[in-house]
Protein backbone atom coordinates (compact mmCIF):
# COMPACT_ATOMS: atom_id res chain seq x y z
CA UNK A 1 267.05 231.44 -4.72
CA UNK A 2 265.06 232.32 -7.83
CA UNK A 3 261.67 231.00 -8.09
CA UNK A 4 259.12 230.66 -10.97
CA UNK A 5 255.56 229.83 -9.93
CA UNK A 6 253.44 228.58 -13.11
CA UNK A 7 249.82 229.50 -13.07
CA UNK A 8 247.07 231.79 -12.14
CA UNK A 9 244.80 230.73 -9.80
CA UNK A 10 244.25 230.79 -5.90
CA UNK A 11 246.63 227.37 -5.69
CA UNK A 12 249.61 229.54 -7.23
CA UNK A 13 248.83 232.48 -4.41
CA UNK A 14 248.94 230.22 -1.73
CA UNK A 15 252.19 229.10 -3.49
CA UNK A 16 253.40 232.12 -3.61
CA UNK A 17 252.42 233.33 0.13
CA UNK A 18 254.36 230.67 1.73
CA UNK A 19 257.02 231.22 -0.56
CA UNK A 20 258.25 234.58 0.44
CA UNK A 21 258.35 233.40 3.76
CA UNK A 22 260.88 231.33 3.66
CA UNK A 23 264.58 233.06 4.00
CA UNK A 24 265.97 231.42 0.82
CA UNK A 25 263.83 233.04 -1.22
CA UNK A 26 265.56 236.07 -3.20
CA UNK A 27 263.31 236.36 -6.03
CA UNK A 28 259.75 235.62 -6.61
CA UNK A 29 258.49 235.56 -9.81
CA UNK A 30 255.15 234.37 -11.77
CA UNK A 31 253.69 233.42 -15.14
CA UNK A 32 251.19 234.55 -15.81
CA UNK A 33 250.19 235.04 -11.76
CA UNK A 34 247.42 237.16 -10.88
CA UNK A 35 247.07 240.66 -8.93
CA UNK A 36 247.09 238.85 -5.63
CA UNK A 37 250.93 237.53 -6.28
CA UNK A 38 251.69 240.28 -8.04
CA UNK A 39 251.92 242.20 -4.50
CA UNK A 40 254.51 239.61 -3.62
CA UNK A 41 256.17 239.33 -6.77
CA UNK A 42 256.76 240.11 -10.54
CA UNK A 43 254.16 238.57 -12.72
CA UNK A 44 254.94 238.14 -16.43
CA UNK A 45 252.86 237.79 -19.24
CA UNK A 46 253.48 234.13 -20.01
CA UNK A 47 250.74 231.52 -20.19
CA UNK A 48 250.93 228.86 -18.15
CA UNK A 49 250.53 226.00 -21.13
CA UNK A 50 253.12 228.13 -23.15
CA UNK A 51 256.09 225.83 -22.62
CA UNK A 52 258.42 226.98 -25.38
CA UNK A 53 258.14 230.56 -23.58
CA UNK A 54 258.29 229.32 -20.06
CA UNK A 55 261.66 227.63 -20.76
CA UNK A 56 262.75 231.04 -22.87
CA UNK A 57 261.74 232.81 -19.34
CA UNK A 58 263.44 230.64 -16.77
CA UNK A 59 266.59 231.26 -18.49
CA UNK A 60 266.52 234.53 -18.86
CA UNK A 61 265.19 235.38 -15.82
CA UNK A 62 268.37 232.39 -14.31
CA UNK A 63 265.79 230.77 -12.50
CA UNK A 64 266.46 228.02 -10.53
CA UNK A 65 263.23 226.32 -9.64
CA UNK A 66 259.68 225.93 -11.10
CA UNK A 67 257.42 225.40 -9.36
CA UNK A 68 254.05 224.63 -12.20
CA UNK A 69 250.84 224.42 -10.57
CA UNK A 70 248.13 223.70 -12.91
CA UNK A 71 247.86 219.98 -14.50
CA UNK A 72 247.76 220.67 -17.91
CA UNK A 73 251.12 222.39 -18.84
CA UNK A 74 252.49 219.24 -16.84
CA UNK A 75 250.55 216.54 -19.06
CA UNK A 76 251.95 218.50 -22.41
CA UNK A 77 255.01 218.01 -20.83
CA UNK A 78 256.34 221.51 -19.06
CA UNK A 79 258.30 219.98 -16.57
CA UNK A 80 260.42 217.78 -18.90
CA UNK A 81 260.89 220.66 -21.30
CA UNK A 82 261.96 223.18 -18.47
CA UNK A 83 264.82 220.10 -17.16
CA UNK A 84 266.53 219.84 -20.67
CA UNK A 85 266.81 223.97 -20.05
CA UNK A 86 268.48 223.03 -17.00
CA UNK A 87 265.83 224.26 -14.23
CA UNK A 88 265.37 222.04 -11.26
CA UNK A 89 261.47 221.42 -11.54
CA UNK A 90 258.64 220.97 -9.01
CA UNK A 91 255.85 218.82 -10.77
CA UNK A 92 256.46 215.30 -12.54
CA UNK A 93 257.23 214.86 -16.64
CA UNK A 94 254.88 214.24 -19.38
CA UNK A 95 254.68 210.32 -18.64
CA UNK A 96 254.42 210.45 -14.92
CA UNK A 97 251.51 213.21 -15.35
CA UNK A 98 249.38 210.78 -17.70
CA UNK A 99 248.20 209.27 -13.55
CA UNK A 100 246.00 212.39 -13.43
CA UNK A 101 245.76 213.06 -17.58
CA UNK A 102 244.20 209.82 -18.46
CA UNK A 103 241.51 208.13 -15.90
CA UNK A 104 242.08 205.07 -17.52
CA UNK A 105 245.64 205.16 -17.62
CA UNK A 106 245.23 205.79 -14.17
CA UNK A 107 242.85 202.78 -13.50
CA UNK A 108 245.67 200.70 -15.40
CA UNK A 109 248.44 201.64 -12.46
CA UNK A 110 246.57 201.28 -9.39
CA UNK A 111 245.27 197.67 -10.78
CA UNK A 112 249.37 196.68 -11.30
CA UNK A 113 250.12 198.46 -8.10
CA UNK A 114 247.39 196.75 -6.06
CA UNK A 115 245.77 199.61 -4.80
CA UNK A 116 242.18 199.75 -3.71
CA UNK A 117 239.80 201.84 -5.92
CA UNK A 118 236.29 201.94 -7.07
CA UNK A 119 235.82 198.69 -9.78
CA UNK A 120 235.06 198.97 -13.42
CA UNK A 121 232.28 198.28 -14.97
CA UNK A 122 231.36 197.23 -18.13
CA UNK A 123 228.23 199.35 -19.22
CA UNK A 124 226.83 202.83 -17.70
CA UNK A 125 223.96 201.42 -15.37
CA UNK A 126 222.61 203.38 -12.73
CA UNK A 127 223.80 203.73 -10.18
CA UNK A 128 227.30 204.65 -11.25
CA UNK A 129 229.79 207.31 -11.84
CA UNK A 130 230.86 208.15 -15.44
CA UNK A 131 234.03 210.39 -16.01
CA UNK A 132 235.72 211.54 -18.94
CA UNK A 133 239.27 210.21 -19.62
CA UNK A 134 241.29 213.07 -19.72
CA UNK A 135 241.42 216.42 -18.59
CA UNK A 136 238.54 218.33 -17.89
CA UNK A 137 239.00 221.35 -14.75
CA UNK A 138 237.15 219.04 -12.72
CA UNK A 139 233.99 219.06 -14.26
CA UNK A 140 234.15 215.96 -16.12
CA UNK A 141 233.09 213.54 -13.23
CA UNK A 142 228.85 212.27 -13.16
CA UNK A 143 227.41 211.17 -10.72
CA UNK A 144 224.77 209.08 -11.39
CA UNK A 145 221.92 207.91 -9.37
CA UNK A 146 219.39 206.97 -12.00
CA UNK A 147 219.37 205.94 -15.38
CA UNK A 148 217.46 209.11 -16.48
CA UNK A 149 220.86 210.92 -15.19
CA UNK A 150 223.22 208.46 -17.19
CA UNK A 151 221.09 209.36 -20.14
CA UNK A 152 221.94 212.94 -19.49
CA UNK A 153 225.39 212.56 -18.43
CA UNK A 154 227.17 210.18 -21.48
CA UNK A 155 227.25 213.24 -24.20
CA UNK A 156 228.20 214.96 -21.33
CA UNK A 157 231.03 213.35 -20.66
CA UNK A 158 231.47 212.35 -24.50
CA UNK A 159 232.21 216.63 -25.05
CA UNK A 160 235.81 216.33 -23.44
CA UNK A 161 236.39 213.11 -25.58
CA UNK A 162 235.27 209.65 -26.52
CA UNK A 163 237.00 207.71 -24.03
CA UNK A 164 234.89 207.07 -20.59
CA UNK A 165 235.60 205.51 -17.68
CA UNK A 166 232.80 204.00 -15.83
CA UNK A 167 233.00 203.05 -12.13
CA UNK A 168 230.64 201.57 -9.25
CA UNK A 169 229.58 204.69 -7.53
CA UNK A 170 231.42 204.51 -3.46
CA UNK A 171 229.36 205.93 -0.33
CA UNK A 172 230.87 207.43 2.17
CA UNK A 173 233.33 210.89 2.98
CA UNK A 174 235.69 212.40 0.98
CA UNK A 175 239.51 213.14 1.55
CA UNK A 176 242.40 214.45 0.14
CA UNK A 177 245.79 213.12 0.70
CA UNK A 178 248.83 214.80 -0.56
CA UNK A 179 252.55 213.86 -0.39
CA UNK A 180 255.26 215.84 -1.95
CA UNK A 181 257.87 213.27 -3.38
CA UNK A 182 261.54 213.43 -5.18
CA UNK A 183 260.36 209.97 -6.62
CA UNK A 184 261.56 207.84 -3.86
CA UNK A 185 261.05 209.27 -0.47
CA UNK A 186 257.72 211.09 1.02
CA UNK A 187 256.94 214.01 2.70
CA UNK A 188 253.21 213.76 3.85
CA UNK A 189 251.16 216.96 3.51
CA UNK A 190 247.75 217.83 5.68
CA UNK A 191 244.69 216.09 5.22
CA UNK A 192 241.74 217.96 3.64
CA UNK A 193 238.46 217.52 2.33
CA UNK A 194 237.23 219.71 -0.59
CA UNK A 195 233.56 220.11 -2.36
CA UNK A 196 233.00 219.39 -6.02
CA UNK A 197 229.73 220.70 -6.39
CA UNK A 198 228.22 223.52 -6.64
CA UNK A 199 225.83 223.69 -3.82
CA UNK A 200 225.10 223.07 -0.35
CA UNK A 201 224.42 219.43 0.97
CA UNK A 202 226.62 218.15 -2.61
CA UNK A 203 223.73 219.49 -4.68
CA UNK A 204 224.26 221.00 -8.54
CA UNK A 205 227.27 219.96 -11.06
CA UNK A 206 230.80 219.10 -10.35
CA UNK A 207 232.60 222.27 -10.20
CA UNK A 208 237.12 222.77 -9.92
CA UNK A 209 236.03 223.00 -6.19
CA UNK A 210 234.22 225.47 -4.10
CA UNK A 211 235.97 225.05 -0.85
CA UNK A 212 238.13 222.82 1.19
CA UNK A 213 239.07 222.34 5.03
CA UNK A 214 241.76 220.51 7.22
CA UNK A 215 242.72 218.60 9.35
CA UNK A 216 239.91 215.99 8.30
CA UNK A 217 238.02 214.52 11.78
CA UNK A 218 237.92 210.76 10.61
CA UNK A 219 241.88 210.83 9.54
CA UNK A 220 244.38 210.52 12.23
CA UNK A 221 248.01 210.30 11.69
CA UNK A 222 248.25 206.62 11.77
CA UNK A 223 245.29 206.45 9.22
CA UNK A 224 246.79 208.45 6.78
CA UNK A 225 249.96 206.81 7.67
CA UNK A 226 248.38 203.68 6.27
CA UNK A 227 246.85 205.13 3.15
CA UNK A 228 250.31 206.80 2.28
CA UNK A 229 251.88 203.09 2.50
CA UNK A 230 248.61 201.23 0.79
CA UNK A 231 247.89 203.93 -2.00
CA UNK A 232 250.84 206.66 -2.73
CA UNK A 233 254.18 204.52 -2.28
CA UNK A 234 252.92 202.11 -4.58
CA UNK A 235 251.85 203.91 -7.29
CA UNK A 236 255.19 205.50 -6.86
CA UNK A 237 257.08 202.34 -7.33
CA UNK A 238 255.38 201.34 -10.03
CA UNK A 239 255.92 204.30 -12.07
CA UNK A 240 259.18 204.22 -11.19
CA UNK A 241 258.94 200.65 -12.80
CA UNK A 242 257.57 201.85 -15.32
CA UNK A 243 260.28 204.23 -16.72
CA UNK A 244 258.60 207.37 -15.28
CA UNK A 245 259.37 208.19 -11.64
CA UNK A 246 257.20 210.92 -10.39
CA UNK A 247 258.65 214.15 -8.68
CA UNK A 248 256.07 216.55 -7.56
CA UNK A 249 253.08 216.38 -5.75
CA UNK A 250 250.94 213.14 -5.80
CA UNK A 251 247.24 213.53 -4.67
CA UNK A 252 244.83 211.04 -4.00
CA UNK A 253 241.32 211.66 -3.88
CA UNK A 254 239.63 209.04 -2.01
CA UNK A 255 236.45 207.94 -0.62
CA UNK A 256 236.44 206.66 2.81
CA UNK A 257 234.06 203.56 2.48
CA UNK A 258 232.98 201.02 5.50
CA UNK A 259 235.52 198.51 3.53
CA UNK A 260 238.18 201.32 4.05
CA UNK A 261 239.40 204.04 1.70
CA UNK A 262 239.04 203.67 -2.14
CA UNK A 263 240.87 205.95 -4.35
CA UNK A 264 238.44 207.92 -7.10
CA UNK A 265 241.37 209.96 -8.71
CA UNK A 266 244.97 211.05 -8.99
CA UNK A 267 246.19 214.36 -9.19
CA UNK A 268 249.77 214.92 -10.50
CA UNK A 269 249.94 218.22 -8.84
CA UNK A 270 248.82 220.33 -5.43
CA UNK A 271 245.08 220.42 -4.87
CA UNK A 272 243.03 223.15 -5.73
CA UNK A 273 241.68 224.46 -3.22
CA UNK A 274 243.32 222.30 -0.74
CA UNK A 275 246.61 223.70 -1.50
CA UNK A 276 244.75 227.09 0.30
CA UNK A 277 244.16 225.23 3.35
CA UNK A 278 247.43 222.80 3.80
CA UNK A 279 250.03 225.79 3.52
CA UNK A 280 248.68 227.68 5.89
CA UNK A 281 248.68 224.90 8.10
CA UNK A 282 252.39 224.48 7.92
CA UNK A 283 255.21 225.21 9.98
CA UNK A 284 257.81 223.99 8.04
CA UNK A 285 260.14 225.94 4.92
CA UNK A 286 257.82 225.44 2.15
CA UNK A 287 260.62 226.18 -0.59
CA UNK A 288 262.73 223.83 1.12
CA UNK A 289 260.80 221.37 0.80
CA UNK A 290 259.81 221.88 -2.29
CA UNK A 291 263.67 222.34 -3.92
CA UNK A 292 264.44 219.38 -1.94
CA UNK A 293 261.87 217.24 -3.86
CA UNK A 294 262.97 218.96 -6.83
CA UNK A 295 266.81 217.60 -6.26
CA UNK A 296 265.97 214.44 -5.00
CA UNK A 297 267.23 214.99 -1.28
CA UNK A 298 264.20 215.04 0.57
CA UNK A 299 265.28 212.70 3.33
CA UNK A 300 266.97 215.85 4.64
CA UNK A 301 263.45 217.75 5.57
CA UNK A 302 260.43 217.25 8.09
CA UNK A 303 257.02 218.82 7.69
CA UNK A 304 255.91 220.60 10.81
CA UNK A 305 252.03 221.17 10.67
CA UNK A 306 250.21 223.66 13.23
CA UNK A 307 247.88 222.87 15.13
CA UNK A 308 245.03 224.88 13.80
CA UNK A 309 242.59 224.15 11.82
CA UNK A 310 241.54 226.31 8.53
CA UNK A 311 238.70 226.48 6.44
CA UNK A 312 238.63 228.33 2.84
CA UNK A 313 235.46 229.35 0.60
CA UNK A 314 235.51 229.76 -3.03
CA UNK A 315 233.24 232.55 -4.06
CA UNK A 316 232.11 231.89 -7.87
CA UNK A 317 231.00 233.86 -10.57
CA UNK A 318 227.98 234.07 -12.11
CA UNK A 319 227.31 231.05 -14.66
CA UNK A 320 230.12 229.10 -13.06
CA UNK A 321 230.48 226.00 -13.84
CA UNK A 322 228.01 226.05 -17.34
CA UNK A 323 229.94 228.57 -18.17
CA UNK A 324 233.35 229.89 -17.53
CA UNK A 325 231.62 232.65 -15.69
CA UNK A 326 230.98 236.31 -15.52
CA UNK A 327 234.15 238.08 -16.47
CA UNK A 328 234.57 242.40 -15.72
CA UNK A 329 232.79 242.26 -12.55
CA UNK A 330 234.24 244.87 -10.09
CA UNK A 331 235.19 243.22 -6.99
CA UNK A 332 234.83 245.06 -3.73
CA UNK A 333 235.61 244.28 0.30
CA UNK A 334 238.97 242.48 0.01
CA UNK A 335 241.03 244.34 2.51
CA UNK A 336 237.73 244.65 4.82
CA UNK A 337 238.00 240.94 4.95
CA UNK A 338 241.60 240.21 5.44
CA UNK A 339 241.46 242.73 8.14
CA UNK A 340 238.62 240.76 9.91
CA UNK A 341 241.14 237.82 9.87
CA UNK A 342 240.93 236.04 6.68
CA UNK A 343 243.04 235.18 3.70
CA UNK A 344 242.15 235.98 0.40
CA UNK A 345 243.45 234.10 -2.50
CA UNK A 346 243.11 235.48 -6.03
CA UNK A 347 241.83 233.19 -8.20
CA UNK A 348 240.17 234.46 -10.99
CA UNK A 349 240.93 238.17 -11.07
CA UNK A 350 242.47 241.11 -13.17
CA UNK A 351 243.56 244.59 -12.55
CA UNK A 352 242.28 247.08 -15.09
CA UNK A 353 243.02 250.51 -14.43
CA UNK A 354 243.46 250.35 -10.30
CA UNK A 355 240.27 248.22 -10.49
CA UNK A 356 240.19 244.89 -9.35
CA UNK A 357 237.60 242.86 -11.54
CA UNK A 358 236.76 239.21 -11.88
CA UNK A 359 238.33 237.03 -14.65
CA UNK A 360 237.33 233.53 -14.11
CA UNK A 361 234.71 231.10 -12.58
CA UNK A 362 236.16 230.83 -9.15
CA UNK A 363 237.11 234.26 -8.71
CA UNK A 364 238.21 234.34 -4.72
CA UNK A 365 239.32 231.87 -1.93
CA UNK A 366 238.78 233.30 1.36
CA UNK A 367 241.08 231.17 3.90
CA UNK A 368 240.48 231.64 7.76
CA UNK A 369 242.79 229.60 11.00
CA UNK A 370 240.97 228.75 13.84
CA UNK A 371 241.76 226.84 17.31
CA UNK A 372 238.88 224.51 16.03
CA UNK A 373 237.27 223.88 12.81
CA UNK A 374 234.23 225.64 13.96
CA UNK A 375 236.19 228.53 15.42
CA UNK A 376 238.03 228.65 11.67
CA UNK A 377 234.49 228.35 10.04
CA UNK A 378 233.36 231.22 12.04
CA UNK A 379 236.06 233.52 11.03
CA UNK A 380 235.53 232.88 7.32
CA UNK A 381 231.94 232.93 6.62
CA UNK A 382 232.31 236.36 8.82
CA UNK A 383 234.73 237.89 6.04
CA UNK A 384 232.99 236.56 3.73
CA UNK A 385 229.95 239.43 4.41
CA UNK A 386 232.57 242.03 3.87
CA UNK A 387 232.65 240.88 -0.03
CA UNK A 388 230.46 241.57 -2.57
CA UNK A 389 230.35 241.33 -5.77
CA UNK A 390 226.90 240.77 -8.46
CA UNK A 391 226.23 237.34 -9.53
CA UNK A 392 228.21 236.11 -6.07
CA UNK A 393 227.81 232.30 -5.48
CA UNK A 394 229.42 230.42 -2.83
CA UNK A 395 228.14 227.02 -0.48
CA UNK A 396 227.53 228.25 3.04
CA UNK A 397 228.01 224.31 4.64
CA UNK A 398 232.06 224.45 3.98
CA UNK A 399 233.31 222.16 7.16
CA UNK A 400 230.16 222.12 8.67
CA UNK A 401 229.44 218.20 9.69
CA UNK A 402 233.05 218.20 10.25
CA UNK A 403 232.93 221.11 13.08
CA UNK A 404 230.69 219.39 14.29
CA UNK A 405 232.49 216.26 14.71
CA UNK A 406 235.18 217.68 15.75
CA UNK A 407 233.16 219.65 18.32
């Protein structure tokens, strides 16, 4: 089977790692991709938001499956142009995407669906979370504890458009859950738990995510069960209802209150940098599952998880996230760390020359498995010391209340 992997980042490595594993896989290829899948592929010089060119691509490249990672070619609408080329797609059309492209949109669903989330409110008073309707790499969430920080967080918001969404702000841990769907059945992914910002102890501004680990402690299988029937089928039916069945990955961020979880977001697409820490975990074909959501026969699959536990790191750039970070920086102590037992994901890197040098905010995800979460932790802050590069920022508390939880 041919397969095109859409996007750049660490998300579309992991992709592509647990792609070439499977034995159905005869060609791997990637647009744009990154020097990390380009050792386990072709990469080709095709942005990922490019849709005209993507389709031009698939065809001539007789792909048949792609697989797009990032959410904003799939709000403009890349998955329904590549299915009038003919390609069998992984990642939901235009309308189904608007769950994760507007918040309000979003808020709209859930309400018809009956699913539990934060409640609206009807003026930005402290304390409260603002967010910016549409897309914004995840740094368009505020969280507000005073009014001083409101103040300083409405033209904030306001500078990825006028729309706002303004929400009680929920107490309580985070989670991710993720189930790959054709649109009608389920195929329940990993738990995880990922960090928005910046620094340790949730300190600093909301970030794309600077690390992730799973299984999550407080989640077992017949709580997530329960979510997947309370939150995710739902919301499926009701897009469906609505004209738009989803096909992809749906993610549900959630906050898991003392009333029981709440959803924050959707995401119409893998997490990032969950996706770094759930495919590892798994047993199972990934491409099979994934073509099988793609043609609308996933009844015929299981997911098979691991035991193990895994823990990944994002290590940032300097000015990340105020800026989109230091960019030419050489990178150094990859293969040192991989060799001390990690993964690492490209994320925001380019080859120049033999060189390897960063191109991005989040330039690495280093992934490590462990018996425990503690024994994973362990592994990865310990390849981490093998990498250096200037301007290196990273949170050093990745997993650690859950380790010891799960201790």
């Amino acid at each position: 089977m041919r397969v095109l992997v859409i996007g750049s980042g660490g998300r579309e490595h992991a992709l592509a790692r647990a792609l070439v594993r499977s034995p159905r896989l005869s060609q791997l290829h990637a647009a744009p991709g990154n020097p990390g899948i380009a050792r386990l592929g072709r990469c080709h010089p095709v942005r990922a938001d490019d849709v005209e060119s993507l389709a031009e691509l698939c065809v001539a490249l007789r792909i048949d499956l792609a697989i797009v990672g990032p959410e904003a070619p799939l709000v403009a609408g890349a998955g329904d142009a590549l299915r009038r080329a003919g390609i069998a797609v992984f990642g939901p059309g235009a309308a189904a995407a608007r769950i994760e492209g507007s918040k309000a949109y979003a808020k709209d669903v859930m309400q018809a669906a009956g699913v539990p989330t934060a409640a609206l409110l009807d003026e930005p008073r402290a304390p409260c979370v603002i967010k910016a309707d549409g897309l914004a790499a995840g740094k368009g969430v505020f969280v507000c504890q005073t009014q001083a920080e409101v103040e300083d967080a409405l033209p904030r918001a306001r500078s990825f458009g006028d729309t706002l969404v303004i929400e009680e702000l929920l107490e309580g841990e985070e989670a991710s859950i993720l189930v790959v769907t054709d649109g009608a059945g389920v195929a329940v992914l990993p738990a995880a738990q990922d960090y928005k910002r910046l620094g340790d102890d949730d300190t600093g501004p909301n970030t794309g995510g600077m690390g992730a680990y799973s299984p999550v402690p407080q989640l077992p299988p017949e709580a997530i069960d329960e979510i997947v029937d309370t939150v995710h089928r739902p919301v499926l039916d009701e897009l469906a209802a609505r004209g738009s069945p989803f096909v992809g990955c749906l993610y549900a961020g959630l906050m898991l209150t003392e009333q029981g979880p709440r959803v924050l977001e959707f995401n119409c697409r893998l997490g990032d940098p969950e996706t770094q820490v759930v495919l590892p975990r798994l047993e199972s074909d990934v491409l099979e599952l994934i073509w099988s959501a793609a043609t609308g026969r996933l009844d015929r699959v299981d997911v098979a998880v691991s035991a193990s536990s895994a823990v990944s790191v994002v290590l940032a750039s300097a000015g990340y996230p105020e800026s989109a970070g230091e960019v030419g920086v050489p990178l150094d102590g990859l293969d040192a760390a991989e060799a001390d037992g990690a993964i690492v994901f490209h994320a925001g890197t380019a080859l120049r020359e033999d060189t390897l040098l960063s191109a991005g905010g989040r330039v690495l995800n280093v992934t490590a498995l462990g018996d425990t979460l503690g024994a994973a932790r362990e592994r990865v802050y310990r390849a981490i010391e093998h990498i250096d590069f200037p301007g290196m920022q990273y949170r050093r508390d990745i997993a650690l209340r859950a380790a010891r939880v799960s201790a």
